[in-house]
Structures are given as structure tokens and as C-alpha cells.
N, C-alpha and C. Protein backbone atom coordinates (compact mmCIF):
# COMPACT_ATOMS: atom_id res chain seq x y z
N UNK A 1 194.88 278.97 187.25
CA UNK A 1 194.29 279.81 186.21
C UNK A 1 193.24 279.01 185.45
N UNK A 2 192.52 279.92 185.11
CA UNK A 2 190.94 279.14 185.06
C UNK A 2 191.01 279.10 182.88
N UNK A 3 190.66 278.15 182.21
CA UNK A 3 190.64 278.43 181.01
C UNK A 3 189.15 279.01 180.50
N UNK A 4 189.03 279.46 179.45
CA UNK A 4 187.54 280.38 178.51
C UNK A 4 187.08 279.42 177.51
N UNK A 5 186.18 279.71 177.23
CA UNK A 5 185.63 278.99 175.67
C UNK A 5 184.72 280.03 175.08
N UNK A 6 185.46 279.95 173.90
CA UNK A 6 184.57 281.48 173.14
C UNK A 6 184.26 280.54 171.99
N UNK A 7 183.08 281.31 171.89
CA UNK A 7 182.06 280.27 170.26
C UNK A 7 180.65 281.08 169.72
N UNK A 8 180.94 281.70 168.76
CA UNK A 8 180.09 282.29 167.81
C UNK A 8 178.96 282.08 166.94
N UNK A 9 177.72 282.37 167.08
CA UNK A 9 176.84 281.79 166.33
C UNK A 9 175.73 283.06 166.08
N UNK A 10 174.84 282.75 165.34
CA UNK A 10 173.99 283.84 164.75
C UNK A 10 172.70 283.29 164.99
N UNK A 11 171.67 284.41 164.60
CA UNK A 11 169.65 284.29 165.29
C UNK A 11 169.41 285.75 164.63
N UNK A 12 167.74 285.37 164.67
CA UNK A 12 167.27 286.06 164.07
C UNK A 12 166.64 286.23 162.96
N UNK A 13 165.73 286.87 162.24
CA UNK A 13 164.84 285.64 161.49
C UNK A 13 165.86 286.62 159.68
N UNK A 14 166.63 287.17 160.05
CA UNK A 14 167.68 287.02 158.50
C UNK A 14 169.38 287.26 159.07
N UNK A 15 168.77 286.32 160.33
CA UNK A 15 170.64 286.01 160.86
C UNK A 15 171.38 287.41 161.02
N UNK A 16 170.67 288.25 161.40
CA UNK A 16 171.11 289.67 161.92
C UNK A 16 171.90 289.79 163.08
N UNK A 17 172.10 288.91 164.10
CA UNK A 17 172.03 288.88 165.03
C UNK A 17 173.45 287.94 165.35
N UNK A 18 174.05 288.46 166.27
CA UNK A 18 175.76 287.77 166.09
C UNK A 18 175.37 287.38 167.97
N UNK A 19 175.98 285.85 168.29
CA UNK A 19 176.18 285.68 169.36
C UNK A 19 177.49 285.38 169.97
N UNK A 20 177.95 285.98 170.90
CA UNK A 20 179.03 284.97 171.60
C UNK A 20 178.75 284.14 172.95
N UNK A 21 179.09 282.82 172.82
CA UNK A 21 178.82 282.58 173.76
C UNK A 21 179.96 282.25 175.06
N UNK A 22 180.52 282.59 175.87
CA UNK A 22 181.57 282.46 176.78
C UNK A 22 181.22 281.29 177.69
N UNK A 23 182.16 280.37 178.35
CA UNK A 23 182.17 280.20 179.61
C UNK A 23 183.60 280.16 179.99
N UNK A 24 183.30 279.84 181.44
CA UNK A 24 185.07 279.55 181.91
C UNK A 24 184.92 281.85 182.72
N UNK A 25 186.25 281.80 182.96
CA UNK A 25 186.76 282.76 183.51
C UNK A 25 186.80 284.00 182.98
N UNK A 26 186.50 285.56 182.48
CA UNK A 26 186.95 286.44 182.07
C UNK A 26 187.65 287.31 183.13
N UNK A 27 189.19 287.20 182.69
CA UNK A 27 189.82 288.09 183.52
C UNK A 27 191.26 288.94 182.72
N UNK A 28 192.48 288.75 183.15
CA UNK A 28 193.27 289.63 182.34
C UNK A 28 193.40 289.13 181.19
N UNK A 29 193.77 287.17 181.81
CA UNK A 29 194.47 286.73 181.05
C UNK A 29 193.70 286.68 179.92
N UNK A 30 192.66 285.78 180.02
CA UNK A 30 191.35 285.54 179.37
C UNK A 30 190.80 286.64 178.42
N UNK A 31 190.43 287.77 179.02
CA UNK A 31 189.94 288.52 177.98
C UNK A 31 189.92 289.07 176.75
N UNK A 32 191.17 288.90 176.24
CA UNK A 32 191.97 288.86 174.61
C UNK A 32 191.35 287.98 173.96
N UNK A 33 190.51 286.89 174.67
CA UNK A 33 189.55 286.36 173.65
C UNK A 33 188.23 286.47 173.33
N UNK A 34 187.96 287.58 174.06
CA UNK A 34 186.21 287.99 173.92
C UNK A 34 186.61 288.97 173.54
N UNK A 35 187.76 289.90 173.59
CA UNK A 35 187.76 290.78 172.32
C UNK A 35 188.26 290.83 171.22
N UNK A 36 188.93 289.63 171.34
CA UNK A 36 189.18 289.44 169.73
C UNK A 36 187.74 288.96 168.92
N UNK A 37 186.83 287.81 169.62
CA UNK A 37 185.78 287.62 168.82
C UNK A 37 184.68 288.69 168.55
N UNK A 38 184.94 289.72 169.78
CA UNK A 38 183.85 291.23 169.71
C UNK A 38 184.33 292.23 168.44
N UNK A 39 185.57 292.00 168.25
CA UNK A 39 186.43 292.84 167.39
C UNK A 39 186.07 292.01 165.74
N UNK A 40 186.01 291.13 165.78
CA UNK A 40 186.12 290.27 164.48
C UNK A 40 185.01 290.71 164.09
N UNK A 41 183.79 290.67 164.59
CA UNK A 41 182.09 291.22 164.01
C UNK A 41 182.20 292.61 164.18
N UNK A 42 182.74 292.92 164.51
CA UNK A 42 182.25 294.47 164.56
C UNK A 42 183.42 294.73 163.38
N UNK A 43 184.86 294.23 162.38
CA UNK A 43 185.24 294.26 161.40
C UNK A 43 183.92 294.04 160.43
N UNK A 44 183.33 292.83 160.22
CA UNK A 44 182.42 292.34 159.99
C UNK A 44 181.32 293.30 159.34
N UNK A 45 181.21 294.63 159.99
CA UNK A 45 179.79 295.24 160.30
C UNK A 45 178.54 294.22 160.74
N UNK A 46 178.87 293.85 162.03
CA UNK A 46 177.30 293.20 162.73
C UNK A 46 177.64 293.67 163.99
N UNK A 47 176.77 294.45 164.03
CA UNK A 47 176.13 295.17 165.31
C UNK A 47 175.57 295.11 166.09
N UNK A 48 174.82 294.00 166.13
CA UNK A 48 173.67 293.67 167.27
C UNK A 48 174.28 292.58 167.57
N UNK A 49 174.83 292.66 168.82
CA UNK A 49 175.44 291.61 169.36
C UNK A 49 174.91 291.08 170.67
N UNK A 50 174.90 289.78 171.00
CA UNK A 50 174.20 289.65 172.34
C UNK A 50 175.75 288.51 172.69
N UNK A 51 176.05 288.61 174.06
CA UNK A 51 177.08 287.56 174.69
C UNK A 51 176.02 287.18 175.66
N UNK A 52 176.32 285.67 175.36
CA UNK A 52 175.89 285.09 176.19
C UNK A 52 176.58 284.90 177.53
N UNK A 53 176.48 284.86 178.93
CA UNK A 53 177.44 284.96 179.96
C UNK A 53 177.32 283.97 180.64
N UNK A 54 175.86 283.07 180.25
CA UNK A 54 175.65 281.99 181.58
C UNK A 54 176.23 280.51 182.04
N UNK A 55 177.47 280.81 181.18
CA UNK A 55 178.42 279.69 182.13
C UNK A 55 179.74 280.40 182.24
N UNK A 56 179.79 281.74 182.61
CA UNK A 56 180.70 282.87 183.24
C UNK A 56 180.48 282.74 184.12
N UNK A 57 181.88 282.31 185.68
CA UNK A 57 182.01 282.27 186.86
C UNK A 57 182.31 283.64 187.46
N UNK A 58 183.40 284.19 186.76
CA UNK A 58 183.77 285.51 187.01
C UNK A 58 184.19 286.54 186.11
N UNK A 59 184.19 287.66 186.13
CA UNK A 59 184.16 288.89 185.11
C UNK A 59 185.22 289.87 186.54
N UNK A 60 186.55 290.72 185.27
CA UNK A 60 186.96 291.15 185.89
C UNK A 60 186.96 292.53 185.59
N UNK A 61 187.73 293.81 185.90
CA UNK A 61 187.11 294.62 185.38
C UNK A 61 188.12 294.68 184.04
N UNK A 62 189.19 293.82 183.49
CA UNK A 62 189.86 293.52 182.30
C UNK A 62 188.27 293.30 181.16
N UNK A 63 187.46 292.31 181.87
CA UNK A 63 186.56 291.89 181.27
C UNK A 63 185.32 292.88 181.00
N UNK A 64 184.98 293.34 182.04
CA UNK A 64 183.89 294.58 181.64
C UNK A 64 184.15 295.61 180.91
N UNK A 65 185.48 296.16 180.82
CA UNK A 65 186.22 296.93 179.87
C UNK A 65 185.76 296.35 178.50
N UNK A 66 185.76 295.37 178.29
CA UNK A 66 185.52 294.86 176.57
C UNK A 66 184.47 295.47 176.53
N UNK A 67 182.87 295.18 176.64
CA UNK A 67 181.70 295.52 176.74
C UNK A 67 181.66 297.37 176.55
N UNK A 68 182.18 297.76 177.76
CA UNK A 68 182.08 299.52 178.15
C UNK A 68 182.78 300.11 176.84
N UNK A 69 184.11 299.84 176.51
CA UNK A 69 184.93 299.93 175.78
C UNK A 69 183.98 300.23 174.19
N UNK A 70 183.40 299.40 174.08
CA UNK A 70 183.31 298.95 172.39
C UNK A 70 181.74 299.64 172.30
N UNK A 71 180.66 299.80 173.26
CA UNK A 71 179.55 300.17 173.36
C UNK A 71 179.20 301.65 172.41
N UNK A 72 179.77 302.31 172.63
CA UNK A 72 179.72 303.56 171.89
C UNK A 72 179.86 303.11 170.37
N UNK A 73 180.80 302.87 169.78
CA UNK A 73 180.92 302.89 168.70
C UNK A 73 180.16 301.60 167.83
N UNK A 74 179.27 300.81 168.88
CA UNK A 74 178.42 299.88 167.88
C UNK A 74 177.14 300.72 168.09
N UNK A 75 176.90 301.60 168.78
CA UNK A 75 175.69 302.18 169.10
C UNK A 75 175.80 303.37 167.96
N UNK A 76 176.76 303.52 167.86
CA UNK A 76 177.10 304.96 166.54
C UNK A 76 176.61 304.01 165.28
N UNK A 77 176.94 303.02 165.24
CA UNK A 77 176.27 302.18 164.08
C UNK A 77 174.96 301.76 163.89
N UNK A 78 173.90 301.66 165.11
CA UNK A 78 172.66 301.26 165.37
C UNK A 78 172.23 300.14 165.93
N UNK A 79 173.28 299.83 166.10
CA UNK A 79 173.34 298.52 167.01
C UNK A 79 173.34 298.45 168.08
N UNK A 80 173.07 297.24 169.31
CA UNK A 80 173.65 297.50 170.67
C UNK A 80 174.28 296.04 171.01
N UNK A 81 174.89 296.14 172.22
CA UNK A 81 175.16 294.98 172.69
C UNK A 81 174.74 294.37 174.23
N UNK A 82 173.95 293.33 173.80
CA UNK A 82 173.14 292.70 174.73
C UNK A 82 173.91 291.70 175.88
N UNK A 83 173.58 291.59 177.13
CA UNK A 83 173.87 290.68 177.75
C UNK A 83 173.09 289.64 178.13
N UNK A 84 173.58 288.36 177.99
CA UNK A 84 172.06 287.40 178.47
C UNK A 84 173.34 286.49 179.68
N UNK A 85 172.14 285.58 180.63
CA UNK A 85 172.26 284.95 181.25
C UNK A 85 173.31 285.08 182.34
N UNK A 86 173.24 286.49 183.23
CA UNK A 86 174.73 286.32 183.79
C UNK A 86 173.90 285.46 185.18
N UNK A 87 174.60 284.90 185.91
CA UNK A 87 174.59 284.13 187.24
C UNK A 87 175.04 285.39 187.87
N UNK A 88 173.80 284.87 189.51
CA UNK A 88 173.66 285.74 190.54
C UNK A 88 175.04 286.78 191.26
N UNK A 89 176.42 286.00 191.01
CA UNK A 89 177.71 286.41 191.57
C UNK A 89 178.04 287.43 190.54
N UNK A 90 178.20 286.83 189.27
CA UNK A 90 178.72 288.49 187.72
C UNK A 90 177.25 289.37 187.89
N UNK A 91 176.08 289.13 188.17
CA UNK A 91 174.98 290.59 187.71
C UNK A 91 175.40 290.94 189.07
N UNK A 92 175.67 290.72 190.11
CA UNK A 92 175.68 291.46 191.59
C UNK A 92 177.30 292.92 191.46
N UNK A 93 178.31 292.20 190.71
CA UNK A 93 179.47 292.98 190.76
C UNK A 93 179.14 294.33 189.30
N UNK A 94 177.90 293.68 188.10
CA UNK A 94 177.43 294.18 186.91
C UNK A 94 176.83 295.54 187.74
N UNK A 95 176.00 295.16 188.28
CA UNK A 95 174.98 295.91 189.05
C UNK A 95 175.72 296.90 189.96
N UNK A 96 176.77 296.63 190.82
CA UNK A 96 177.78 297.37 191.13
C UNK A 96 178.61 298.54 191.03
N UNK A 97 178.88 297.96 189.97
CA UNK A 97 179.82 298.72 189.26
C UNK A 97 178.52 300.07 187.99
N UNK A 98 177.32 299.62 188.29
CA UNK A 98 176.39 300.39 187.52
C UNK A 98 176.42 300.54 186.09
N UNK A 99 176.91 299.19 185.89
CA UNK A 99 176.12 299.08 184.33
C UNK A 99 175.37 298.92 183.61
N UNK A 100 174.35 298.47 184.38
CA UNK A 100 172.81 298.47 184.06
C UNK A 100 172.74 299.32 183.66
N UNK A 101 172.84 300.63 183.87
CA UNK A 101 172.82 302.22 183.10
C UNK A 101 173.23 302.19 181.88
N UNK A 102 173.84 301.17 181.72
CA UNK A 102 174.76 301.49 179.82
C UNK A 102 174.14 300.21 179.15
N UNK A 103 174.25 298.95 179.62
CA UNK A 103 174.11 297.74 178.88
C UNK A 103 173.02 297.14 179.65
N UNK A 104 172.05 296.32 178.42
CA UNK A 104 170.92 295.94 179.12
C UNK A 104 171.36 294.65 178.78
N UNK A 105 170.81 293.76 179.75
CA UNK A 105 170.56 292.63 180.08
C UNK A 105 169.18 291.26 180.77
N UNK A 106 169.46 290.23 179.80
CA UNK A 106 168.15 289.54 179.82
C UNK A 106 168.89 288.55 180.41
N UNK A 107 167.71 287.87 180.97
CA UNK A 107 167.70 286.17 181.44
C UNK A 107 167.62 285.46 180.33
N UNK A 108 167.26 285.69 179.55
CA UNK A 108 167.72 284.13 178.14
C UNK A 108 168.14 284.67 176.67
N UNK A 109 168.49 284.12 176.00
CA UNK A 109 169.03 284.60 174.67
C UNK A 109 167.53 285.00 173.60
N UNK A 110 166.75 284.32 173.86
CA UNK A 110 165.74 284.45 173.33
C UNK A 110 164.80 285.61 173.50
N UNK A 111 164.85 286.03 174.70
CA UNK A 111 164.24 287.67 175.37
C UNK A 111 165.19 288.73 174.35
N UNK A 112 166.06 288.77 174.19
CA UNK A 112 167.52 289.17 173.92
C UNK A 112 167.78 289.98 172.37
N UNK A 113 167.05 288.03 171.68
CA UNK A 113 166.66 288.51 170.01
C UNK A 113 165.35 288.85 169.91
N UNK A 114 164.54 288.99 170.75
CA UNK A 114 163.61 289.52 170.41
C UNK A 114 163.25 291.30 170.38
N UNK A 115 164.09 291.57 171.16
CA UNK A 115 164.45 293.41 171.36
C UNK A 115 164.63 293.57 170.31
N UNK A 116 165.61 293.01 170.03
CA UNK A 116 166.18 292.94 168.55
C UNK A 116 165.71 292.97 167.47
N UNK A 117 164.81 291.96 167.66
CA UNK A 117 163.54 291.84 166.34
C UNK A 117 162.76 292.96 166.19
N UNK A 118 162.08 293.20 167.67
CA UNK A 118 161.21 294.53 167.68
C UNK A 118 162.16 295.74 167.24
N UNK A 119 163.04 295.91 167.40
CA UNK A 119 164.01 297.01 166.84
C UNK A 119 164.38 297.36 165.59
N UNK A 120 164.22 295.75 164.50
CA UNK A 120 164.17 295.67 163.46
C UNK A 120 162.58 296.60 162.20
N UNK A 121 161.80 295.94 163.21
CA UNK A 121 160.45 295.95 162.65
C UNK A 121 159.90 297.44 162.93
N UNK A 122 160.64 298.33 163.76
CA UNK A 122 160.11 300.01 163.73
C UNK A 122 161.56 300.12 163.14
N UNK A 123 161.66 301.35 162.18
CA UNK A 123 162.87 301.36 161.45
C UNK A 123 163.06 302.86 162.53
N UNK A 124 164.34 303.05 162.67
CA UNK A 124 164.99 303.95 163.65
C UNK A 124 164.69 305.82 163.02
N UNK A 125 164.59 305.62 161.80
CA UNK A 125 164.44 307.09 161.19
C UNK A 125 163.35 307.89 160.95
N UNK A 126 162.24 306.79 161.56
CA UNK A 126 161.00 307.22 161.02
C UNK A 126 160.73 308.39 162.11
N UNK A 127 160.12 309.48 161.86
CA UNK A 127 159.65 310.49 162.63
C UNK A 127 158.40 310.33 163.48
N UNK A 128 158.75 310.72 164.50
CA UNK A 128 157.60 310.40 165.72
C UNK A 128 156.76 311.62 165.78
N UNK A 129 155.64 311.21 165.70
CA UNK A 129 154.43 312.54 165.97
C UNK A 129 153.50 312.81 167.50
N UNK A 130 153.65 313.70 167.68
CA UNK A 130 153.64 314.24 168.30
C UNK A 130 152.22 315.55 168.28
N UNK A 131 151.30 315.54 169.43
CA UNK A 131 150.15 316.73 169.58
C UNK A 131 151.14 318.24 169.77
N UNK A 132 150.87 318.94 169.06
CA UNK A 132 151.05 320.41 168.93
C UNK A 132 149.99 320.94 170.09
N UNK A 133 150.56 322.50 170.59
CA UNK A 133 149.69 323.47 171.13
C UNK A 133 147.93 323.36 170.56
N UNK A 134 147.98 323.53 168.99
CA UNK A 134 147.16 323.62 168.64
C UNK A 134 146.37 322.20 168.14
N UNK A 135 147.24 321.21 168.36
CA UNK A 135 146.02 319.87 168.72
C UNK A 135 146.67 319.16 167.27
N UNK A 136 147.55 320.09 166.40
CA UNK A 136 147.70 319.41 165.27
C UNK A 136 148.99 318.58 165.22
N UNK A 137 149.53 317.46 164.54
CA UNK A 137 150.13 316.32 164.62
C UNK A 137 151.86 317.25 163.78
N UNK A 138 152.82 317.11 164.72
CA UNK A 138 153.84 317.91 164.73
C UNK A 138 154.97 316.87 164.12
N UNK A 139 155.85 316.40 163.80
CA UNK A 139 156.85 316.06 162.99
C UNK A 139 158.23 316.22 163.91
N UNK A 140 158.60 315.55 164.63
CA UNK A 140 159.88 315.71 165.23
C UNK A 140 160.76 315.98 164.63
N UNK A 141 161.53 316.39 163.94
CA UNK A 141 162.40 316.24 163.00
C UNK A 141 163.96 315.47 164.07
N UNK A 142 164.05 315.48 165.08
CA UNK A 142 165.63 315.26 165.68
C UNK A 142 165.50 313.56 166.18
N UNK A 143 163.75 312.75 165.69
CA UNK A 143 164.16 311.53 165.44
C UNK A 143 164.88 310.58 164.28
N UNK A 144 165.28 311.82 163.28
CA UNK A 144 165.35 311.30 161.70
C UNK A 144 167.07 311.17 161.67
N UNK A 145 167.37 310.39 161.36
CA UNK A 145 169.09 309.80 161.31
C UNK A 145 169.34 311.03 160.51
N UNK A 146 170.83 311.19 160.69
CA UNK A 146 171.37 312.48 159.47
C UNK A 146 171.81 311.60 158.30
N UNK A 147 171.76 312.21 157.14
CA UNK A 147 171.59 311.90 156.20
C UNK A 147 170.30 310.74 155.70
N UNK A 148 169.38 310.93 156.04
CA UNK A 148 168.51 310.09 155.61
C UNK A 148 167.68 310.50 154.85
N UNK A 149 167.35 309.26 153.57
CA UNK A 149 166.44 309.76 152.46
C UNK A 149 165.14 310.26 152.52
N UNK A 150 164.31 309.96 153.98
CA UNK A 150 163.08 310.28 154.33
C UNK A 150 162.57 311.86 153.71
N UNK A 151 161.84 312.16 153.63
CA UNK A 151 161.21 313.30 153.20
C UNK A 151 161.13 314.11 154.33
N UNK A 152 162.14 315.71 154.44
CA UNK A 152 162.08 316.55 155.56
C UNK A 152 160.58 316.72 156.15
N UNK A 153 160.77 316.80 157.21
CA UNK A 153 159.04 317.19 157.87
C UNK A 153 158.97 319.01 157.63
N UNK A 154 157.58 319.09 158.15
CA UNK A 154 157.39 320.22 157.88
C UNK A 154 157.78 320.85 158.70
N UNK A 155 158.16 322.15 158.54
CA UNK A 155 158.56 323.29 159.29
C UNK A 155 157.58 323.28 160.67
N UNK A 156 158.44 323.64 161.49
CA UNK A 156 157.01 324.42 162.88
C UNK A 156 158.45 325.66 162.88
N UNK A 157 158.05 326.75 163.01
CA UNK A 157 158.55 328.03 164.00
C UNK A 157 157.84 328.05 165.52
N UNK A 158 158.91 328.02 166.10
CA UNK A 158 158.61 328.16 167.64
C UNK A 158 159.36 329.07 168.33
N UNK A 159 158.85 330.37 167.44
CA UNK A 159 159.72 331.51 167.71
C UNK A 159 159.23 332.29 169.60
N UNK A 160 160.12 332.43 170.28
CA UNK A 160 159.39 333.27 171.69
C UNK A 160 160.67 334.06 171.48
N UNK A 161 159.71 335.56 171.58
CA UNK A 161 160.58 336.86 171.87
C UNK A 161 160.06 337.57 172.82
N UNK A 162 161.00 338.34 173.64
CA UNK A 162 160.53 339.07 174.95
C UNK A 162 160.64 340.02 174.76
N UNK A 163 160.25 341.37 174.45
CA UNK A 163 160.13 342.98 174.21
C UNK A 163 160.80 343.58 175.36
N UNK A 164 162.20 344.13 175.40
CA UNK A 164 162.71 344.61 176.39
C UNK A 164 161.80 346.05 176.85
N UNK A 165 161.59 345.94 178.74
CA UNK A 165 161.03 347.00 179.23
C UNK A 165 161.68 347.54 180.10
N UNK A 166 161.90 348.85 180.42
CA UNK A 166 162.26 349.48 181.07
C UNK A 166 161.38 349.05 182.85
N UNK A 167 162.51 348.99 183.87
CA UNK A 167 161.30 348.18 185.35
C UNK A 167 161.98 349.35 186.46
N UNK A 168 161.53 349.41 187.26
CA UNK A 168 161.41 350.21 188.35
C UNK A 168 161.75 348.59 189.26
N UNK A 169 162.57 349.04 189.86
CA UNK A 169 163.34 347.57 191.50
C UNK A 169 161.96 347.14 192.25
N UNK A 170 161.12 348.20 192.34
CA UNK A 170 159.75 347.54 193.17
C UNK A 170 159.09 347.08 192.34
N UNK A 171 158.62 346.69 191.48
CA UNK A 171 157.20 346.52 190.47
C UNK A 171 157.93 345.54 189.87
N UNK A 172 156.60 344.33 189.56
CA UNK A 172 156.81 343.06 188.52
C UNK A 172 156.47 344.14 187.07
N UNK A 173 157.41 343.85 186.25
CA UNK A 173 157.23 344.20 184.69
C UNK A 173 156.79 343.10 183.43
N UNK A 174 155.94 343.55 183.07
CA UNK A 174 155.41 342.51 182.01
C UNK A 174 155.75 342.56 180.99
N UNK A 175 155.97 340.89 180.16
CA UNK A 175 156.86 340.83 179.33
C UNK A 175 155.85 340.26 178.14
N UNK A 176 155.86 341.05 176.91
CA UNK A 176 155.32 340.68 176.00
C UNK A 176 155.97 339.43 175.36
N UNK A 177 155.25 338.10 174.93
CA UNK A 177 155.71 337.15 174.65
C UNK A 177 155.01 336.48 173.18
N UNK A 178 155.33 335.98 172.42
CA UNK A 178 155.11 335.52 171.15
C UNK A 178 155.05 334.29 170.82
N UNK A 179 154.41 333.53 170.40
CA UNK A 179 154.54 331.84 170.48
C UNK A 179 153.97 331.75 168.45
N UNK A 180 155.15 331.08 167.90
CA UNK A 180 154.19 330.92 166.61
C UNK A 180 154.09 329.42 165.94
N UNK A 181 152.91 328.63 166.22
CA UNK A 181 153.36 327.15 165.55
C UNK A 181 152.45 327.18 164.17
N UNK A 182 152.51 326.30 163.47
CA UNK A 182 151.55 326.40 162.20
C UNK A 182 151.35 327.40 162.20
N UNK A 183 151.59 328.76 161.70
CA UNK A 183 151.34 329.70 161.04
C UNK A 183 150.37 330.85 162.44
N UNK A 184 150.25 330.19 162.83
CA UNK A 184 149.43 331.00 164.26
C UNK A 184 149.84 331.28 165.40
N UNK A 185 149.96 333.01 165.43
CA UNK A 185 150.07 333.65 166.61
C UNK A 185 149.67 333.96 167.84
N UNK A 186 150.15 333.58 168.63
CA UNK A 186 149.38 334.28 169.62
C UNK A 186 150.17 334.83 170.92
N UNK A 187 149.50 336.48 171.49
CA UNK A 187 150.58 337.38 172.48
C UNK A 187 149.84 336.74 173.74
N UNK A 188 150.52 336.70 174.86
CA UNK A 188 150.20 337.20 175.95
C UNK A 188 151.24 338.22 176.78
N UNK A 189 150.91 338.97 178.22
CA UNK A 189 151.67 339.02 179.21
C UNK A 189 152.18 337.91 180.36
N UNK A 190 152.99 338.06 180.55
CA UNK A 190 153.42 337.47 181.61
C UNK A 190 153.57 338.72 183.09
């Protein structure tokens, strides 16, 4: 049985940023200690977590469970959790098992905090704009966190109604249609 070394440290340019760093084995036995230290920061509230993996020989699926497990609910917080440095044998079984789909992963710790940084520096609530039909600059509203102090965007109505018609089984029937953004209408047929 193979022993772990778990060891915690922080980055980031106001120490936002929580690291663990592992080596040695993650498997049944082992893994009670990468989630106890995943569990301790996330008591904590620190969310942006990156583990370091690159003196991890093997990951079992005891071990990928920590990661899968805990992902949701640091992401409900705004956070994510990063992987750096796995060796060619853990990203081949990572890759496998298709977690690349859920958890991203860098080659150095430094690639890692820098997502991070850039993630810092656009704030998550701000509303993204967007060209309208009519060329004018639209207000997403479903990029804005709930409950946030930001100032509601403006309304768009994007009302479409179809005028029920009476059709005959042979004949295409045309459907009166309605589109209204900024205050402006306009019909066609279809």
C-alpha cells in the first residue's frame, strides 16, 4: 500500500486561490485525505480550487469521486475546481472515464491561476450585449446572478403569435406572425 501527501497553499494576486497539492497514491484507502482537505476550504468558503496532481501515480475511481462529487456545489458558489499537472497514465484513465467534459485541466499551476485571475477581472453578473433584429444593443438579462444589485436591463418583448386559420388537407395555409422588439412591429406571412 502506497502512502499520500496532502499540503495546502494559496496564489493569486489577493490569495483567492486555494491549492492542494497531492502526491503518492489516490485510492480507497488514501482518499479520506483529499477530501478531508477539499472539505476543509470549501467549510472555509474558498472556491476556486486548483489540485495539483503531478506527483499522482494513480487515481482510483474512490479518487475521482472527490472531484465529481464536490463540483456542483463549488460551482453553485462561483467557483470551480481546477486540475493541474496530471502525468500521461491519470489524464489517459481522466480522459476515459470523460471528464474533461466536467473539470478542466492545465499543464502547470500557473496556466491554472491565471483562468482564475481572468475570471476575477470580468465580474460574472455583468450583462452581455448583444445586436438586436433591429441593429440595437439588447441586454441579456439571464447573464445577471439572481439576486444581484445591478440595475434590471431593459425590457425587450419578443412576443410571436400565430392567428389560428381554418386549412383545407391540400393547401399550405398562411400564418400571420408578429415579432415585437424595442417597441417595433412588424407582420409577415409565412
Amino acid at each position: 500500500m502506497e502512502g499520500i501527501q496532502v499540503s495546502n497553499g494559496v496564489a493569486g494576486s489577493q490569495n483567492q486561490i486555494s491549492i492542494i497539492k497531492v502526491g503518492g497514491f489516490i485510492d480507497t484507502t488514501t482518499s479520506s485525505e483529499v477530501e478531508r482537505a477539499l472539505n476543509s476550504l470549501l467549510k472555509q468558503n474558498r472556491y476556486n480550487i486548483i489540485i495539483d496532481l503531478g506527483n499522482v501515480d494513480y487515481i482510483s475511481s474512490a479518487g475521482w469521486g472527490i472531484f465529481i462529487s464536490e463540483i456542483k456545489s463549488i460551482r453553485e458558489h462561483n467557483g470551480d475546481l481546477k486540475l493541474v499537472r496530471m502525468i500521461p497514465d491519470v489524464y489517459e484513465i481522466f480522459e476515459l472515464l470523460e471528464f474533461h467534459h466536467i473539470l478542466d485541466v492545465y499543464d502547470n499551476v500557473e496556466d491554472a491561476i491565471q483562468k482564475f485571475e481572468m475570471a476575477v477581472a470580468q465580474p460574472q453578473a455583468e450583462a452581455v450585449d448583444r445586436e438586436s433584429y433591429s441593429g440595437e444593443p439588447v441586454a441579456v438579462a439571464e447573464t445577471a446572478s439572481i439576486g444581484s444589485t445591478t440595475p434590471a436591463a431593459r425590457p425587450v418583448d419578443r412576443t410571436v403569435s400565430a392567428q389560428p386559420v381554418a386549412s383545407q388537407p391540400t393547401e399550405k395555409t398562411p400564418v400571420q406572425s408578429t415579432f415585437t422588439s424595442s417597441g417595433k412591429s412588424e407582420s409577415w406571412c409565412v
